[in-house]
N, C-alpha and C. Protein backbone atom coordinates (compact mmCIF):
# COMPACT_ATOMS: atom_id res chain seq x y z
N UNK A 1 44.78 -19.23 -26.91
CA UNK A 1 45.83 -18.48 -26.26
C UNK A 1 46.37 -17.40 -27.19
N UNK A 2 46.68 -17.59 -28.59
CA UNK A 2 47.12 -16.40 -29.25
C UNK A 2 45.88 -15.72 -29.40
N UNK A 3 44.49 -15.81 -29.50
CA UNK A 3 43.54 -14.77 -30.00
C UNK A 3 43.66 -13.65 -28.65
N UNK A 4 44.35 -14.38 -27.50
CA UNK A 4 44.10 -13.07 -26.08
C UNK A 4 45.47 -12.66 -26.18
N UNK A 5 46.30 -13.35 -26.77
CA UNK A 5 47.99 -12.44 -26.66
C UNK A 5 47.68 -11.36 -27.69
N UNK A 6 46.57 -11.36 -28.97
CA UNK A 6 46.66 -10.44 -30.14
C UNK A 6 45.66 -9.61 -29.63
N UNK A 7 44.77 -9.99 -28.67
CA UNK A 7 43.60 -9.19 -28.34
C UNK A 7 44.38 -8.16 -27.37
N UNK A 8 44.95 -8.37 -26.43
CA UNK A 8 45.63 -7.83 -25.20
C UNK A 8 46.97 -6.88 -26.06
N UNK A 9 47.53 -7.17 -27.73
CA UNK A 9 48.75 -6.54 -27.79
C UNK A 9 48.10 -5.45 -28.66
N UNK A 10 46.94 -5.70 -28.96
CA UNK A 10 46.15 -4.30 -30.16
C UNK A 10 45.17 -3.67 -28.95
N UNK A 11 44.71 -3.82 -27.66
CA UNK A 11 44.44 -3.19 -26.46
C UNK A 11 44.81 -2.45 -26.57
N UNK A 12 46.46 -2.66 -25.88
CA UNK A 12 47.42 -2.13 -25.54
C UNK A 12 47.97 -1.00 -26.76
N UNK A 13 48.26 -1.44 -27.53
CA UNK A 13 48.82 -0.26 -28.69
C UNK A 13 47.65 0.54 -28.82
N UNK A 14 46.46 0.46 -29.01
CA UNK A 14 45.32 1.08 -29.31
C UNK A 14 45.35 2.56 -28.07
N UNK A 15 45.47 1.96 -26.57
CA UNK A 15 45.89 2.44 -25.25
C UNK A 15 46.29 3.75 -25.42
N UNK A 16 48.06 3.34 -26.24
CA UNK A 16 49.15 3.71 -26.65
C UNK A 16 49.15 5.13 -27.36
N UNK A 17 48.14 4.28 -28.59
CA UNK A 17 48.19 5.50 -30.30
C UNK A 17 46.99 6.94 -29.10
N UNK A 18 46.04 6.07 -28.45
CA UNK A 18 45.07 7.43 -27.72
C UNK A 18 45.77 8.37 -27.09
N UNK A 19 46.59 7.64 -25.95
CA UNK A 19 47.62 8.41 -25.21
C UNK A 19 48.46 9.40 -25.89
N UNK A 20 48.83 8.88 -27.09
CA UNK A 20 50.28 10.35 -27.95
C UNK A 20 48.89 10.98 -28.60
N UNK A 21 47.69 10.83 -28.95
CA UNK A 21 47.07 11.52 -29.87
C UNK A 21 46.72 12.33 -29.15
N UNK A 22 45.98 12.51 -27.57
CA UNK A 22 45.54 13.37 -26.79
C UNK A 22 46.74 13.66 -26.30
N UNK A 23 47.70 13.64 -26.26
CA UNK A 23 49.20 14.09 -25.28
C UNK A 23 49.78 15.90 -26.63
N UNK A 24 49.65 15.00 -27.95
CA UNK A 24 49.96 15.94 -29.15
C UNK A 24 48.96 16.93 -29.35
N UNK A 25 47.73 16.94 -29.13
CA UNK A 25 46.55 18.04 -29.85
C UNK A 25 46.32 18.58 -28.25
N UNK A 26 46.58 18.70 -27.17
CA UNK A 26 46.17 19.60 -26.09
C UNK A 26 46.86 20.37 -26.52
N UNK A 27 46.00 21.88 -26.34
CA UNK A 27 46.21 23.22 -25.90
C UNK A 27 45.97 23.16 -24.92
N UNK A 28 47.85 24.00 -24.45
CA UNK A 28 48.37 24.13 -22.74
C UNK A 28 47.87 25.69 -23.15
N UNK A 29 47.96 26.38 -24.37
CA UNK A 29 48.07 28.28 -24.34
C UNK A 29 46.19 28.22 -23.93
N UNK A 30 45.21 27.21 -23.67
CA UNK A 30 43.72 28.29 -23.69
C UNK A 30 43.53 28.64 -22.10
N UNK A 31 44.57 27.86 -21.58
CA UNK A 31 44.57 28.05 -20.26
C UNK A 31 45.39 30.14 -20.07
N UNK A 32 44.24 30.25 -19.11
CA UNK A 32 44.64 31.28 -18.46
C UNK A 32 45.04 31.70 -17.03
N UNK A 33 46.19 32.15 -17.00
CA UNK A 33 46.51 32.10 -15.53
C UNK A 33 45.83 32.62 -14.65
N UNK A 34 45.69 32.23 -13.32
CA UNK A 34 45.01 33.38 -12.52
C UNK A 34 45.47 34.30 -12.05
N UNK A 35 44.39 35.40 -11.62
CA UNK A 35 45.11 36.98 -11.57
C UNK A 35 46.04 37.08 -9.68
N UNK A 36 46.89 37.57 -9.86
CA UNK A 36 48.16 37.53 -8.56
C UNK A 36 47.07 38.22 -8.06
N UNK A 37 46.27 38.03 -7.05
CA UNK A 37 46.07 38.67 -5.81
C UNK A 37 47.08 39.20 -4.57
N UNK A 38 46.59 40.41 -4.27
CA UNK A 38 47.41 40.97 -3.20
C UNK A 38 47.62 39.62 -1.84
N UNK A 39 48.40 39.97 -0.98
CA UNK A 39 48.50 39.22 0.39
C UNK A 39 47.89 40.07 1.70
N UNK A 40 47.36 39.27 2.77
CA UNK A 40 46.47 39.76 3.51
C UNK A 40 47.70 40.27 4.56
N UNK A 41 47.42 41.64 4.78
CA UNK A 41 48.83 41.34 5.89
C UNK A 41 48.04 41.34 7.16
N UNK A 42 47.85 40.15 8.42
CA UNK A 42 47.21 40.28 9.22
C UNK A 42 47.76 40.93 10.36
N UNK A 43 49.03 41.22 10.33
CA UNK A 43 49.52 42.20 11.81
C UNK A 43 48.76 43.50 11.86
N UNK A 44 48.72 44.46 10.22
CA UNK A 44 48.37 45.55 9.77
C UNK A 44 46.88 45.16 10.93
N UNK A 45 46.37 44.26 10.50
CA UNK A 45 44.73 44.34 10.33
C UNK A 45 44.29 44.17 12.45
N UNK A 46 45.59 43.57 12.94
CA UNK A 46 45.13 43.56 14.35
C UNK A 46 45.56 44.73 14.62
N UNK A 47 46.48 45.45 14.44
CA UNK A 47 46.94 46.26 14.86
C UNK A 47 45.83 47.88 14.45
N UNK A 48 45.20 47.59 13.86
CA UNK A 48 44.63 48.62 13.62
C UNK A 48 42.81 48.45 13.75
N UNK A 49 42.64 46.79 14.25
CA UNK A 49 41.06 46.65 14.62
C UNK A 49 40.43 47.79 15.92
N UNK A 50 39.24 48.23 15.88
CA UNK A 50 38.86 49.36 17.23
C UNK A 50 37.28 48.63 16.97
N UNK A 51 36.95 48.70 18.33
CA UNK A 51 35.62 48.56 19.07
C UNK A 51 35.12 47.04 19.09
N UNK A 52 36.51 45.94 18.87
CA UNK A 52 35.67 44.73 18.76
C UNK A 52 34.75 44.18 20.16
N UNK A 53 34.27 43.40 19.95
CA UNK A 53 33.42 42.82 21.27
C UNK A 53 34.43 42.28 22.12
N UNK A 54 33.66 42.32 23.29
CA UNK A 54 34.15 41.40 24.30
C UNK A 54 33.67 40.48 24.70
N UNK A 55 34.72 39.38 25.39
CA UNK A 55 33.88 38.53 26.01
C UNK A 55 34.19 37.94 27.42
N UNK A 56 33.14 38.25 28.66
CA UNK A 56 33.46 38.13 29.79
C UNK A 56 33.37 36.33 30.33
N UNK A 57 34.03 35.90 31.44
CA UNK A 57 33.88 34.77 31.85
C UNK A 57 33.95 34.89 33.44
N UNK A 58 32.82 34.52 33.82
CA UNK A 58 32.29 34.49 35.44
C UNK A 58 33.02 32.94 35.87
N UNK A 59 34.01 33.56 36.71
CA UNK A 59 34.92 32.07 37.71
C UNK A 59 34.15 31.63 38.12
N UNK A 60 33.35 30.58 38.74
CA UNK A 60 32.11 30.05 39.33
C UNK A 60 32.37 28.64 40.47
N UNK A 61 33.90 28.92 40.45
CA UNK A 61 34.59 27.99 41.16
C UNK A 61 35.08 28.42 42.85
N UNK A 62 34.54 27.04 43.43
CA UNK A 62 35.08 27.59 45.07
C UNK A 62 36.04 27.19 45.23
N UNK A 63 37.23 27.84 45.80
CA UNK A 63 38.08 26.84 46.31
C UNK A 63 38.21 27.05 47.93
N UNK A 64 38.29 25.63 48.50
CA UNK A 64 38.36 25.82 50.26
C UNK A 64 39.56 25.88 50.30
């Protein structure tokens, strides 16, 4: 019973010391932001579409 309480408490700290060692040595600066792209304005873009297709639909329904 103590060899798994000492096995399980040097795990755990071991866990521990990895966690602050990779938490302390990341570089957040190699990151680069991405570039602000413009916004699509889609009213502009209907409002100014010409010659799109059409599309017809034949009623094919009787009614008595």
């Amino acid at each position: 019973m103590r060899n798994t309480k000492w096995f399980a408490t040097a795990a755990a700290g071991a866990l521990i010391l990895t966690a602050v060692v990779v938490w302390t040595t990341t570089n957040t600066e190699a990151f680069v932001p991405a570039p602000k792209v413009s916004q699509i304005d889609t009213f502009q873009m209907t409002t100014s579409a010409k010659e799109l297709p059409t599309q017809t639909f034949e009623d094919r329904t009787f009614v008595f």
